[in-house]
N, C-alpha and C. Protein backbone atom coordinates (compact mmCIF):
# COMPACT_ATOMS: atom_id res chain seq x y z
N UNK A 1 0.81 -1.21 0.00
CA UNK A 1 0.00 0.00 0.00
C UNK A 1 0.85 1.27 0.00
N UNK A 2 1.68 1.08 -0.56
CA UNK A 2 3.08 2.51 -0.71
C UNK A 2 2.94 3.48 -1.71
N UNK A 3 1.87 2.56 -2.86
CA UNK A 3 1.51 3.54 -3.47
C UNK A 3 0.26 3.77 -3.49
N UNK A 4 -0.39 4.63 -4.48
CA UNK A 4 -1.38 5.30 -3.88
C UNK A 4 -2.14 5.52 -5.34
N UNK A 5 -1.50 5.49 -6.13
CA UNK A 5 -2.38 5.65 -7.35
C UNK A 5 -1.68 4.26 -8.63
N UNK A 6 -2.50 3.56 -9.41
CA UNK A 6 -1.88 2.71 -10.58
C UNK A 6 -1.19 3.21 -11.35
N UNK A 7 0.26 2.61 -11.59
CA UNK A 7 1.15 3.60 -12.09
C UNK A 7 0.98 3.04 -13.48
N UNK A 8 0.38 1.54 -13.70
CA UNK A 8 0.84 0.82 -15.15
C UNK A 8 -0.72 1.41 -15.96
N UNK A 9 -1.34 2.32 -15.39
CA UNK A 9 -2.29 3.18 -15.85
C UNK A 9 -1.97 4.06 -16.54
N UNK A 10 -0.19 5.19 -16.13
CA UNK A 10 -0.01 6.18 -16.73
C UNK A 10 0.55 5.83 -17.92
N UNK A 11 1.30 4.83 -17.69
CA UNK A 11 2.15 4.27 -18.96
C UNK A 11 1.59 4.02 -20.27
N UNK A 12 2.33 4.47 -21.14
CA UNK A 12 1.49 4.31 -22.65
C UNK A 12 1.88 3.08 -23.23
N UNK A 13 0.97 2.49 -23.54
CA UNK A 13 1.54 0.63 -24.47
C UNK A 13 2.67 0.69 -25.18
N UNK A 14 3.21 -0.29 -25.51
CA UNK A 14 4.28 -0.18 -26.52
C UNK A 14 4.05 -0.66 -27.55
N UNK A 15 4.27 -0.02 -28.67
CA UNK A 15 3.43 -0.08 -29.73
C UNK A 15 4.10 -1.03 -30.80
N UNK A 16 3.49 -2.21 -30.83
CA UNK A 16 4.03 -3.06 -31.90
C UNK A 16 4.23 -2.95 -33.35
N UNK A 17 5.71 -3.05 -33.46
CA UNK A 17 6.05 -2.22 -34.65
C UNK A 17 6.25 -3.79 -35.76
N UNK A 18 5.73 -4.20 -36.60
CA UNK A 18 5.68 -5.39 -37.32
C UNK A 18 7.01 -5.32 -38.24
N UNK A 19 7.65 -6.40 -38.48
CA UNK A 19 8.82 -6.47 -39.65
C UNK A 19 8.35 -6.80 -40.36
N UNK A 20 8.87 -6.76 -41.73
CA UNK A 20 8.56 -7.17 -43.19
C UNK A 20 9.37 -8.68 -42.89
N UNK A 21 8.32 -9.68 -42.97
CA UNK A 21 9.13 -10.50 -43.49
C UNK A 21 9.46 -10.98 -44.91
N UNK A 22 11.12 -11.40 -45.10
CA UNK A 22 11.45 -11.83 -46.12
C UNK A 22 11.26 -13.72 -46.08
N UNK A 23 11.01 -13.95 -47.69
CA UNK A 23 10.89 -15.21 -47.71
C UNK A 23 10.63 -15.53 -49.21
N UNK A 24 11.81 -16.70 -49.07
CA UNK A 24 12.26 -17.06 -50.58
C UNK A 24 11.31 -17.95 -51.30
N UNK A 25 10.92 -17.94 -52.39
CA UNK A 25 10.00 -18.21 -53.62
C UNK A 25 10.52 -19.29 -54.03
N UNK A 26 9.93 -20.14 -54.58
CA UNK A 26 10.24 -21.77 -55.30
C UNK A 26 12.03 -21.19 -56.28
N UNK A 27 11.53 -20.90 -56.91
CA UNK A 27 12.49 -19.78 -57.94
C UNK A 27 13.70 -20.32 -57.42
N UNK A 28 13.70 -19.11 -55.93
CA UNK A 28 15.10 -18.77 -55.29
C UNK A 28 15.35 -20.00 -54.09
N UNK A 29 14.63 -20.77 -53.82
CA UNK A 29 15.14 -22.41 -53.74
C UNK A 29 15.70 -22.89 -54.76
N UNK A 30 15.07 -22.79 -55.48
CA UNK A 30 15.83 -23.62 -56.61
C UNK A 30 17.40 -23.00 -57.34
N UNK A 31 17.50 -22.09 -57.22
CA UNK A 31 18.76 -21.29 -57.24
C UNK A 31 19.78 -21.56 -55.76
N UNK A 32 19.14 -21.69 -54.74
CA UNK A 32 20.34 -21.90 -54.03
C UNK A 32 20.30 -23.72 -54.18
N UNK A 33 19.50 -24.52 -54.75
CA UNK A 33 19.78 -26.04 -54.66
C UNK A 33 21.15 -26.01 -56.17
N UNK A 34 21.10 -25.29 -56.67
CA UNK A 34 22.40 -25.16 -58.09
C UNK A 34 23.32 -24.44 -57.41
N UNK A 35 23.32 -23.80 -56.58
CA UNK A 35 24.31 -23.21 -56.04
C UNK A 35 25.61 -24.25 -55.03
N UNK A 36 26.66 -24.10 -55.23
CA UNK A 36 27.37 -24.82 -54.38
C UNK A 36 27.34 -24.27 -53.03
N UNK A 37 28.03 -24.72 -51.95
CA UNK A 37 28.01 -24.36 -51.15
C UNK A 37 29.29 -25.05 -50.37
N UNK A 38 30.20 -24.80 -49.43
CA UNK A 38 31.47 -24.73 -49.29
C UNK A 38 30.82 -25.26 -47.77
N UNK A 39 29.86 -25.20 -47.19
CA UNK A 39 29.52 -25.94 -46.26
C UNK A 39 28.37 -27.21 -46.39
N UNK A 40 28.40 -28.10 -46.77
CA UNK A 40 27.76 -29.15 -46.87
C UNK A 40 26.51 -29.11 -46.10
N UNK A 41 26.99 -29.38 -44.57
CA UNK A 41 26.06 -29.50 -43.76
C UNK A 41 25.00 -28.73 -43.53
N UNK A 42 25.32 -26.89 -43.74
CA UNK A 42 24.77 -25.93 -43.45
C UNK A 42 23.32 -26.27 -45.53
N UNK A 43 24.20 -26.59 -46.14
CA UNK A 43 23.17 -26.01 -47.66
C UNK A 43 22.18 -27.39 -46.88
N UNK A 44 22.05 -28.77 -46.55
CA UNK A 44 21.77 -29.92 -46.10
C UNK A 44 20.56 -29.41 -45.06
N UNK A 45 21.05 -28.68 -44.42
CA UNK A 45 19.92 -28.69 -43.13
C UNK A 45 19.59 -27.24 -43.10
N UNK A 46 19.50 -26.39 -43.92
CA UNK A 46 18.95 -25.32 -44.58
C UNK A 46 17.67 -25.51 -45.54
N UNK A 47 17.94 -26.68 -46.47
CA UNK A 47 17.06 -26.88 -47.79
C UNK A 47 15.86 -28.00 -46.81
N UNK A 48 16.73 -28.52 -45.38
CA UNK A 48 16.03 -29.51 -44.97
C UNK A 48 14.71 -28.76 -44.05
N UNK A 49 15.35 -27.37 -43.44
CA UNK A 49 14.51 -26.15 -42.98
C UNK A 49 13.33 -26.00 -43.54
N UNK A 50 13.23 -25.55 -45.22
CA UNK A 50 12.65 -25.12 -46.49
C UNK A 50 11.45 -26.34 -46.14
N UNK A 51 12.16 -27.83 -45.79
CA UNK A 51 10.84 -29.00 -46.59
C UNK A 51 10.48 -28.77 -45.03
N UNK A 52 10.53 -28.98 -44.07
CA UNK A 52 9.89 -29.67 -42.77
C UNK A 52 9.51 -28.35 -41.75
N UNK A 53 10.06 -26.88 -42.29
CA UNK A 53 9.34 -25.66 -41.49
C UNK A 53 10.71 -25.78 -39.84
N UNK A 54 11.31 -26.64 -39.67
CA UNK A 54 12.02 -26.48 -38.16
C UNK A 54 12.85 -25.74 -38.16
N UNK A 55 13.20 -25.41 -37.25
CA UNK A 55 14.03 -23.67 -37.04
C UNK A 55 15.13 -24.51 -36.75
N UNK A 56 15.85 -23.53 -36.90
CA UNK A 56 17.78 -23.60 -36.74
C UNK A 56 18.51 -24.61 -35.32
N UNK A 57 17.36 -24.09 -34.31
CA UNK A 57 17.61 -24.50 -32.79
C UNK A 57 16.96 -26.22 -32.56
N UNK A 58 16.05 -26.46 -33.82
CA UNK A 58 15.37 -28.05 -33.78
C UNK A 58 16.37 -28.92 -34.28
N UNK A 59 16.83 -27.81 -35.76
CA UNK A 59 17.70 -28.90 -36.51
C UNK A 59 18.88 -28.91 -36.27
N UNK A 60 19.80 -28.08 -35.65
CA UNK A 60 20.78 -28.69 -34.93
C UNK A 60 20.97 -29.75 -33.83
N UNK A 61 20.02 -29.90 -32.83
CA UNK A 61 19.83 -30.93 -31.76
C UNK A 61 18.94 -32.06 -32.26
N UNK A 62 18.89 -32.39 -33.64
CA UNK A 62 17.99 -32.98 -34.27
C UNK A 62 18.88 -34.47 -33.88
N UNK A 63 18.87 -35.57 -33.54
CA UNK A 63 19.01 -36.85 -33.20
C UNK A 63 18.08 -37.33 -34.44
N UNK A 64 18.82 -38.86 -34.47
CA UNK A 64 18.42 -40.50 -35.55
C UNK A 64 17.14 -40.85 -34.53
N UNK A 65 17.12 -40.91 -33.44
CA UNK A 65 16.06 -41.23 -32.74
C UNK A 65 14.71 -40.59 -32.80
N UNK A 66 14.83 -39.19 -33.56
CA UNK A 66 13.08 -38.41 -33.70
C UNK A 66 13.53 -38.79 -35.12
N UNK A 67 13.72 -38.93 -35.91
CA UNK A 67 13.54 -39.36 -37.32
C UNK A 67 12.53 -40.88 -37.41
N UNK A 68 11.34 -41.08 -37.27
CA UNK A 68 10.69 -41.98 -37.33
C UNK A 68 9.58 -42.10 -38.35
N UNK A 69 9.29 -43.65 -38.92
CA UNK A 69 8.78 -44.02 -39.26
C UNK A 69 7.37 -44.46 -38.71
N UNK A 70 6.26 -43.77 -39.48
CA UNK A 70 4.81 -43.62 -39.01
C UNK A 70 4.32 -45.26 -39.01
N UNK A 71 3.36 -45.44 -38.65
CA UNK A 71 2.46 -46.52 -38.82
C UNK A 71 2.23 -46.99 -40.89
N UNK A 72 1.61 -45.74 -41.36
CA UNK A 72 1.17 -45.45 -42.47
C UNK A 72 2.72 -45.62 -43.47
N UNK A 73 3.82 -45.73 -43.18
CA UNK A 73 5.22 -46.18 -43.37
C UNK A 73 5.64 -44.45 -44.44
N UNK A 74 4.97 -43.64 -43.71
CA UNK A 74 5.41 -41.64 -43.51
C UNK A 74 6.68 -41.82 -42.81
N UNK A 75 7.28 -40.73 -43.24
CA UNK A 75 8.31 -40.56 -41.96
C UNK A 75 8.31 -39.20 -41.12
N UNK A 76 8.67 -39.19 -40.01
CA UNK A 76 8.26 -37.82 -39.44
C UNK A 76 9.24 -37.54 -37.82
N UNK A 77 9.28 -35.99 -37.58
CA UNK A 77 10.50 -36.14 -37.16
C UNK A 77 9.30 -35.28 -35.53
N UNK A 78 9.64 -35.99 -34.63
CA UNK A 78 9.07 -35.93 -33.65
C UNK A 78 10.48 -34.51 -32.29
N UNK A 79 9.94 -33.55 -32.11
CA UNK A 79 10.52 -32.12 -31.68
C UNK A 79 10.12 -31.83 -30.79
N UNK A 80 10.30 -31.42 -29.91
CA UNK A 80 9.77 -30.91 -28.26
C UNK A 80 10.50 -29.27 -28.79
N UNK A 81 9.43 -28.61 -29.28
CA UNK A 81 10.19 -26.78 -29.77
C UNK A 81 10.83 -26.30 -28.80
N UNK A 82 11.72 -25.49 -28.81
CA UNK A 82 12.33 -24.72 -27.84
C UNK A 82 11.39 -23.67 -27.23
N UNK A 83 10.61 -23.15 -28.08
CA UNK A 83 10.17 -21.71 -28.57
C UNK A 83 8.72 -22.67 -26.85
N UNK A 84 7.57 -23.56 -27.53
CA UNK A 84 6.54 -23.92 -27.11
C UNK A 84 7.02 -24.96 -25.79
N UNK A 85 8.07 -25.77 -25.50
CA UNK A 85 8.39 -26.82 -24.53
C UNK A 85 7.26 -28.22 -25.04
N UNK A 86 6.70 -28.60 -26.16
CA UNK A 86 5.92 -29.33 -26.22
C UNK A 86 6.42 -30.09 -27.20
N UNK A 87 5.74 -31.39 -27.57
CA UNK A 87 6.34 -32.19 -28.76
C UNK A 87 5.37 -31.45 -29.81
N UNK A 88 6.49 -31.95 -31.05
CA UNK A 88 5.40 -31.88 -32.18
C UNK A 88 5.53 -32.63 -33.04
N UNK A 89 4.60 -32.99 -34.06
CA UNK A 89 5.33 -34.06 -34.88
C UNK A 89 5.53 -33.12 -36.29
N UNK A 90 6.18 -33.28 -36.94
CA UNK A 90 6.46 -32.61 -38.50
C UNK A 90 6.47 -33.54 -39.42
N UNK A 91 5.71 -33.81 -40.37
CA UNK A 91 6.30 -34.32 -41.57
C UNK A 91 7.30 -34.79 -42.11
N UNK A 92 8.03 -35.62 -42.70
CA UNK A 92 9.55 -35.17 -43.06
C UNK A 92 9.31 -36.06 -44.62
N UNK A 93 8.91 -35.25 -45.38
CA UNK A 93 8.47 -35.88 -47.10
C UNK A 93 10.20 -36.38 -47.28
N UNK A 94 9.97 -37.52 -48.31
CA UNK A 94 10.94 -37.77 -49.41
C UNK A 94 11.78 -36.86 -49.38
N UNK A 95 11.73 -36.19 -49.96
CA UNK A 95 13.37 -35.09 -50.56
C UNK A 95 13.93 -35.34 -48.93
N UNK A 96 12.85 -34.28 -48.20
CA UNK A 96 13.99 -33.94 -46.75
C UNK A 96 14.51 -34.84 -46.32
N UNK A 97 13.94 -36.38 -46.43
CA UNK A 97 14.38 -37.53 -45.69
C UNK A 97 15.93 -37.52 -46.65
N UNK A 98 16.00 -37.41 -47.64
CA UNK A 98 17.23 -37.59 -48.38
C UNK A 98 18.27 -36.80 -47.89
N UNK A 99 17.95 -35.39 -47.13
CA UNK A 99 18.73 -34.37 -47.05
C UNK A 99 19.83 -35.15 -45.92
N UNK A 100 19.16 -36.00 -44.97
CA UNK A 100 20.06 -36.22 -43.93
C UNK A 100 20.87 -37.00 -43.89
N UNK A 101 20.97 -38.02 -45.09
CA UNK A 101 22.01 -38.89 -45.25
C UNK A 101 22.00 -40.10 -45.15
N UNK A 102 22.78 -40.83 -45.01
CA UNK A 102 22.52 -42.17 -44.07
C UNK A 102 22.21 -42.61 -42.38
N UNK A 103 21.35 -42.96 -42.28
CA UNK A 103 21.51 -43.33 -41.26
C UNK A 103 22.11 -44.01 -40.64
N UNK A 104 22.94 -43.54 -38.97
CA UNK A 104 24.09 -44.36 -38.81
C UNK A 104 23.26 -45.47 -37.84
N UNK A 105 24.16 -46.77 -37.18
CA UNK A 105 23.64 -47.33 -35.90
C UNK A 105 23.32 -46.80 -34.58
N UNK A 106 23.70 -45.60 -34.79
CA UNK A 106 23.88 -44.68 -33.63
C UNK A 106 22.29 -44.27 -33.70
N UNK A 107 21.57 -44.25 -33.20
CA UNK A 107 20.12 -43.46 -32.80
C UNK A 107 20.34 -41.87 -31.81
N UNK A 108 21.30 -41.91 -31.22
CA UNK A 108 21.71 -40.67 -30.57
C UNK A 108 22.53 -39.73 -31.23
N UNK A 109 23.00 -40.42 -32.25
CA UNK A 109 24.10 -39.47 -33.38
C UNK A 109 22.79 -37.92 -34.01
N UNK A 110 23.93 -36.88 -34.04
CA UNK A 110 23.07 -35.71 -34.88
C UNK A 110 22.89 -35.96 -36.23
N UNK A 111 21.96 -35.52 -36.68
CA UNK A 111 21.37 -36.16 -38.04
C UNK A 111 22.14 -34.71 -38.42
N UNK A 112 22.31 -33.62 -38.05
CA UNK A 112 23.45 -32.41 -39.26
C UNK A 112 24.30 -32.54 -38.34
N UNK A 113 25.44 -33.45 -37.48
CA UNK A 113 26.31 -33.47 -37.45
C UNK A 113 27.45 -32.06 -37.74
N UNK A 114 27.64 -31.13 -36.60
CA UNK A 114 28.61 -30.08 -37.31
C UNK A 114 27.92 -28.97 -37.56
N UNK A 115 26.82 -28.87 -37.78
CA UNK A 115 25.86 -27.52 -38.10
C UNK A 115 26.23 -26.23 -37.47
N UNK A 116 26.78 -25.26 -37.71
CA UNK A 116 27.34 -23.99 -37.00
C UNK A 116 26.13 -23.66 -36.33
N UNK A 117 26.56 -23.02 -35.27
CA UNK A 117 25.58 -22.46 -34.32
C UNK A 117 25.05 -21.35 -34.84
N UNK A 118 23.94 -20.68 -34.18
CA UNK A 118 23.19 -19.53 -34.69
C UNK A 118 24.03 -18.75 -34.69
N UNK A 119 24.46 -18.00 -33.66
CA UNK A 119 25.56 -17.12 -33.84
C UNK A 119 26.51 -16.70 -34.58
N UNK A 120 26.76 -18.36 -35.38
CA UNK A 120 28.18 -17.74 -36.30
C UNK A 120 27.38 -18.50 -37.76
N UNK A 121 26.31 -18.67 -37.90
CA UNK A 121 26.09 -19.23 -39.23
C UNK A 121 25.64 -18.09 -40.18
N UNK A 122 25.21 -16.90 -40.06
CA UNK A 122 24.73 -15.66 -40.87
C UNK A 122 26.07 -15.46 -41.71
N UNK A 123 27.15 -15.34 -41.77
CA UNK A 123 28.18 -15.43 -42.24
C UNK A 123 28.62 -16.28 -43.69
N UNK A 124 28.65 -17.55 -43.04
CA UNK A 124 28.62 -18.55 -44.85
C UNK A 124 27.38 -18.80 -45.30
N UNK A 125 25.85 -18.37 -44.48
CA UNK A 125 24.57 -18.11 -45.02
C UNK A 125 24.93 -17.52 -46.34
N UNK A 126 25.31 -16.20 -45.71
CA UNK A 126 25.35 -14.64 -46.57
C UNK A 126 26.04 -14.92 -47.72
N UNK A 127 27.67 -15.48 -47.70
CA UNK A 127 28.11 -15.92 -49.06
C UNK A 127 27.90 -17.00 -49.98
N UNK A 128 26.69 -17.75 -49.41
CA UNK A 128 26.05 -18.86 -50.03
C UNK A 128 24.76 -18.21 -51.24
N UNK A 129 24.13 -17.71 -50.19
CA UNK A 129 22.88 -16.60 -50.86
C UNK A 129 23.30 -16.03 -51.81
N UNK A 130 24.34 -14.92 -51.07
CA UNK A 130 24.95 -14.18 -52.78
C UNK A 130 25.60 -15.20 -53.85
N UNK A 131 26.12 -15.89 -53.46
CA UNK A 131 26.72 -16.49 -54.68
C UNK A 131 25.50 -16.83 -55.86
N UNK A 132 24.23 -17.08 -55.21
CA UNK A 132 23.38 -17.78 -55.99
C UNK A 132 22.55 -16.91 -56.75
N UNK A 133 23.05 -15.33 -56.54
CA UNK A 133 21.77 -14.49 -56.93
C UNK A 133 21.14 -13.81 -56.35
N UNK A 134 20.89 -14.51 -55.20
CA UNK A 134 19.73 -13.70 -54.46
C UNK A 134 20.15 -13.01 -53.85
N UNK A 135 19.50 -11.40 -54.08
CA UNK A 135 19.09 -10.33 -53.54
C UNK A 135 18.50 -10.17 -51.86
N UNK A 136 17.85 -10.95 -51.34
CA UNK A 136 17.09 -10.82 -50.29
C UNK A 136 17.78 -10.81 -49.06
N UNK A 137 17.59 -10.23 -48.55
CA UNK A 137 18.34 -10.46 -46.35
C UNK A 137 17.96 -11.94 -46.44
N UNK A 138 18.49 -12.62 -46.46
CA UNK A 138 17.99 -14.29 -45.95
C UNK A 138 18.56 -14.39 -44.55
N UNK A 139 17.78 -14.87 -43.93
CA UNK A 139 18.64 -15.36 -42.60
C UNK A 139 18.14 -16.34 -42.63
N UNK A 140 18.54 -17.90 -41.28
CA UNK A 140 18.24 -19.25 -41.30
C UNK A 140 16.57 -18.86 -40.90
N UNK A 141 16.31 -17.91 -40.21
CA UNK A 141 14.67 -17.95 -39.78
C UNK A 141 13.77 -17.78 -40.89
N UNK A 142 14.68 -16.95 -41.79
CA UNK A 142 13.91 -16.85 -43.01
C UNK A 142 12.72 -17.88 -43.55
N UNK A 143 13.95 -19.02 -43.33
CA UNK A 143 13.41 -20.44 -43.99
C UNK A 143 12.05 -20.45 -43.51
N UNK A 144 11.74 -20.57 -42.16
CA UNK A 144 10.32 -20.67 -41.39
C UNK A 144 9.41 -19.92 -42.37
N UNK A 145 9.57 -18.73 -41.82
CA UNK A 145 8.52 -17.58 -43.27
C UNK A 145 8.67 -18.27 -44.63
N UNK A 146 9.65 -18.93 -45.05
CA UNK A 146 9.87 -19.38 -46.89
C UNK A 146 8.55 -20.64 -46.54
N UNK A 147 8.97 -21.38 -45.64
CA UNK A 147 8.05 -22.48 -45.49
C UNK A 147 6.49 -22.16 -45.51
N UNK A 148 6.14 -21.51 -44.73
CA UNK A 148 5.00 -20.85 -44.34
C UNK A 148 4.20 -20.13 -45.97
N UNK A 149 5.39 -19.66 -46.44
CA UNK A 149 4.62 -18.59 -47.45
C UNK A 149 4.09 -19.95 -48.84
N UNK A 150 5.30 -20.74 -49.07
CA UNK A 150 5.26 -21.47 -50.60
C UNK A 150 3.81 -22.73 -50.05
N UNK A 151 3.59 -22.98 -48.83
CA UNK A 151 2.44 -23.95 -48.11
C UNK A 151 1.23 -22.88 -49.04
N UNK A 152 1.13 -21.83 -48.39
CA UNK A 152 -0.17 -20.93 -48.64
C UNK A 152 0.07 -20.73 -50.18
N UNK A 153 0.97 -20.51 -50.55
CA UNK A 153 1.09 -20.47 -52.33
C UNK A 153 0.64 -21.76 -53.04
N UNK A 154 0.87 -22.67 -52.59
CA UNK A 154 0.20 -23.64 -53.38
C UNK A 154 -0.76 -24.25 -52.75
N UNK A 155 -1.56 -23.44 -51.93
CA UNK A 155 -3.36 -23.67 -51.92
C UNK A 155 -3.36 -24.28 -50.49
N UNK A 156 -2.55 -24.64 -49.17
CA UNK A 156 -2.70 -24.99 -48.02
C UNK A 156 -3.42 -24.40 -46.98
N UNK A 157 -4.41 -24.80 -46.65
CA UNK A 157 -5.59 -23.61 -46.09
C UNK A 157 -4.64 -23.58 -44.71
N UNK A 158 -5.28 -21.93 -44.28
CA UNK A 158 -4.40 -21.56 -42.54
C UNK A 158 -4.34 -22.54 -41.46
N UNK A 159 -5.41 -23.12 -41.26
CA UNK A 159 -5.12 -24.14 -40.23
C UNK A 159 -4.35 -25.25 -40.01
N UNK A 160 -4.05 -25.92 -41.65
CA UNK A 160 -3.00 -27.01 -41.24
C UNK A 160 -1.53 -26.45 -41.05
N UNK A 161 -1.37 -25.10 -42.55
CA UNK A 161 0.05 -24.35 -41.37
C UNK A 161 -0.25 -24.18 -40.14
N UNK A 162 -1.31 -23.54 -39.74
CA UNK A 162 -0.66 -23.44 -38.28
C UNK A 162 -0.36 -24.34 -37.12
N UNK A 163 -0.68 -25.79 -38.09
CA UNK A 163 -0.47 -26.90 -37.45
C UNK A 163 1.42 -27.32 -37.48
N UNK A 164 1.41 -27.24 -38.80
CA UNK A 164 2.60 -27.25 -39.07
C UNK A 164 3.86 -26.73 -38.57
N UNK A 165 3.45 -25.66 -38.51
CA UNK A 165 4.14 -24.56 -37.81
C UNK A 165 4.43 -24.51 -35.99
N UNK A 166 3.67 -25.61 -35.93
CA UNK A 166 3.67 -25.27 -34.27
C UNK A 166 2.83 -23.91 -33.57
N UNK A 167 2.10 -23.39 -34.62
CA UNK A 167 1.97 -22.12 -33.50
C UNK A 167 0.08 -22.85 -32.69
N UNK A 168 0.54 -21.68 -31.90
CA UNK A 168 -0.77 -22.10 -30.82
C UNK A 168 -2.00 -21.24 -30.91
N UNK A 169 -1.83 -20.11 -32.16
CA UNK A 169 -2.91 -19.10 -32.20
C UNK A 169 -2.72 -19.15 -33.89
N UNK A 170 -3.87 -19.34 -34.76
CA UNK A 170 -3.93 -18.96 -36.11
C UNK A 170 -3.56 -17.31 -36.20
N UNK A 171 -3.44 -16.41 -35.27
CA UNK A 171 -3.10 -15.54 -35.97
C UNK A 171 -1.74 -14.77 -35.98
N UNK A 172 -0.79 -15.63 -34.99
CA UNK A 172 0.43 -15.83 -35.52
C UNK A 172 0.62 -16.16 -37.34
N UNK A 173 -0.18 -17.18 -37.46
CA UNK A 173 -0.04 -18.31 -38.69
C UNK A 173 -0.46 -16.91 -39.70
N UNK A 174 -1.35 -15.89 -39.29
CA UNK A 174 -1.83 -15.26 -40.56
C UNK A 174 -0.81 -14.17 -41.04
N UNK A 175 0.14 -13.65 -40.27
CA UNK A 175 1.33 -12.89 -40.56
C UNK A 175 1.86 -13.10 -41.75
N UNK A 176 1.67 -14.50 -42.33
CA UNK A 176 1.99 -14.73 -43.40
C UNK A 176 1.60 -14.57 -44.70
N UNK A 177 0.24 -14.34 -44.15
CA UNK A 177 -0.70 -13.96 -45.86
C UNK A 177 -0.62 -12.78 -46.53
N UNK A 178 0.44 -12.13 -45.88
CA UNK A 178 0.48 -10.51 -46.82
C UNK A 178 1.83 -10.81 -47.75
N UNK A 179 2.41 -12.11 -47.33
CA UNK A 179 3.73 -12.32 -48.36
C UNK A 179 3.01 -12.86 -49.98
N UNK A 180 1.97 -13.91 -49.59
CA UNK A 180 1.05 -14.35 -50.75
C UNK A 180 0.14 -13.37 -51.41
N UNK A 181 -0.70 -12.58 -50.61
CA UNK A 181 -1.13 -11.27 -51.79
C UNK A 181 -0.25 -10.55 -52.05
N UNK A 182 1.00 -10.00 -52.01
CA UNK A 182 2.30 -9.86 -53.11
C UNK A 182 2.18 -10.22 -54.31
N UNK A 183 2.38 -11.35 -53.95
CA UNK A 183 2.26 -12.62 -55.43
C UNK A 183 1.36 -12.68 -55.72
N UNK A 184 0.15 -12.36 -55.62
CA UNK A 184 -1.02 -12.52 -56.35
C UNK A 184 -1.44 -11.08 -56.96
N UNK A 185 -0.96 -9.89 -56.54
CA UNK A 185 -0.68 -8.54 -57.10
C UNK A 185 -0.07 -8.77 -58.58
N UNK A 186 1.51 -9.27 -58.14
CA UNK A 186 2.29 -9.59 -59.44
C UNK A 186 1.40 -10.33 -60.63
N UNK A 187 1.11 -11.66 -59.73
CA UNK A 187 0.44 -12.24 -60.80
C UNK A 187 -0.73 -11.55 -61.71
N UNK A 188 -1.64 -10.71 -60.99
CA UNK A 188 -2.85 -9.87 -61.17
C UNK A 188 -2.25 -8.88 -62.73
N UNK A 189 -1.10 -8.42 -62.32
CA UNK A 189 -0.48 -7.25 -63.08
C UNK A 189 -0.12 -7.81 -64.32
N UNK A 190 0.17 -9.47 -64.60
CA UNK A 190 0.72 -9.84 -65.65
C UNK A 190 -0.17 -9.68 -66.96
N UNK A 191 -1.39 -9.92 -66.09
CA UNK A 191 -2.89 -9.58 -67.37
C UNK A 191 -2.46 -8.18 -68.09
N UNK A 192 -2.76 -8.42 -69.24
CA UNK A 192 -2.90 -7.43 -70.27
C UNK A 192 -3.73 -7.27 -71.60
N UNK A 193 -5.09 -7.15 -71.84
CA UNK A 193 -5.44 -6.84 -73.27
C UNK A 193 -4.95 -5.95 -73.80
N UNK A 194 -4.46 -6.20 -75.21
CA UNK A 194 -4.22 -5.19 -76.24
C UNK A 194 -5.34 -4.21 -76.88
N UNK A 195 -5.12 -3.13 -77.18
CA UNK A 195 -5.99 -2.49 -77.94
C UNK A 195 -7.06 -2.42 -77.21
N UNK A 196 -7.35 -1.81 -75.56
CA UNK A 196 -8.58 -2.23 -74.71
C UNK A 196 -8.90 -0.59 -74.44
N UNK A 197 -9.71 -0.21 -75.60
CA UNK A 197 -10.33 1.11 -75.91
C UNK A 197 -11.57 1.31 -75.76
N UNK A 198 -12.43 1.80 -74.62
CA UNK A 198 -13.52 1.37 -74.38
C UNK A 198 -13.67 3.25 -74.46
């Protein structure tokens, strides 16, 4: 009782200022899959980012032991997020299953083995990206938004991303739909009649 009036009354909110997110297009996947890359592991569990949506902090501590085989003989990579503390299960299609290699006898072995930490991976990111062309800030989180955006581009209604995704509120998940009306602007703009003299 020391004070005497609500002080978190005077205070003005802090006003959420939104980032643009960036996020790479089939296109510019496919430009960094032609692209070499001088780190193996990092282009490997980057492109493996792109197929399965897991962030940088899943797929480094990623173990042979969550790499499992479904009932339905799917494979899918079972994650307790950093971000949520909960499991989740992800998908892990064909291609990504390829990304990780062989599997050793080891079930405790890292499936990217070697993966630079967050801290120092923006670095051979950056000269990987440029080498390939692309223009864009990419960072490894990027991938998440790349994942998120090319799902809704080819017709994935909001709810199973936001299944995908791990998030716990669809409207996290909807942050993403202003990257897809972009592309549907572009696309909109490509129309053209000739001679349209009314």
């Amino acid at each position: 009782e020391y004070l005497t009036v609500d002080i978190s009354a005077k205070v003005k909110g802090i006003t959420n200022i939104e980032k643009p997110r960036v996020a790479l297009t089939m296109n510019e996947v496919q430009m960094l899959v032609d692209t070499p890359c001088k780190d193996d592991v990092l282009k490997r569990a980057f492109l493996f980012s792109i197929l399965t949506g897991l962030r940088h902090s899943d797929i480094q501590s990623l173990k042979w032991k969550q790499i499992q085989q479904t009932s339905k003989g799917t494979w899918q990579a079972v994650v307790v997020q950093q971000k949520t503390k909960r499991p989740d299960y992800k998908p892990v299609i064909q291609q990504a299953l390829q990304l990780c290699g062989i599997r050793p006898n080891d079930d405790e072995a890292l499936v990217f083995e070697g993966l630079t930490d967050a801290s120092w991976i923006s670095r051979p990111l950056k000269v990987w990206i440029e080498a390939s062309g692309i223009k864009k800030h990419i960072t490894f989180h990027s991938v998440r938004h790349s994942y998120a955006s090319l799902l809704l581009e080819n017709g994935v209604d909001i709810y199973t991303i936001k299944s995908l995704m791990g998030h716990t509120n669809v409207k996290t998940t909807q942050i993403y739909t202003h990257l897809v009306n972009e592309q549907k602007e572009k696309a909109a703009n490509t129309l053209y009649i000739e001679n349209l003299d009314l």
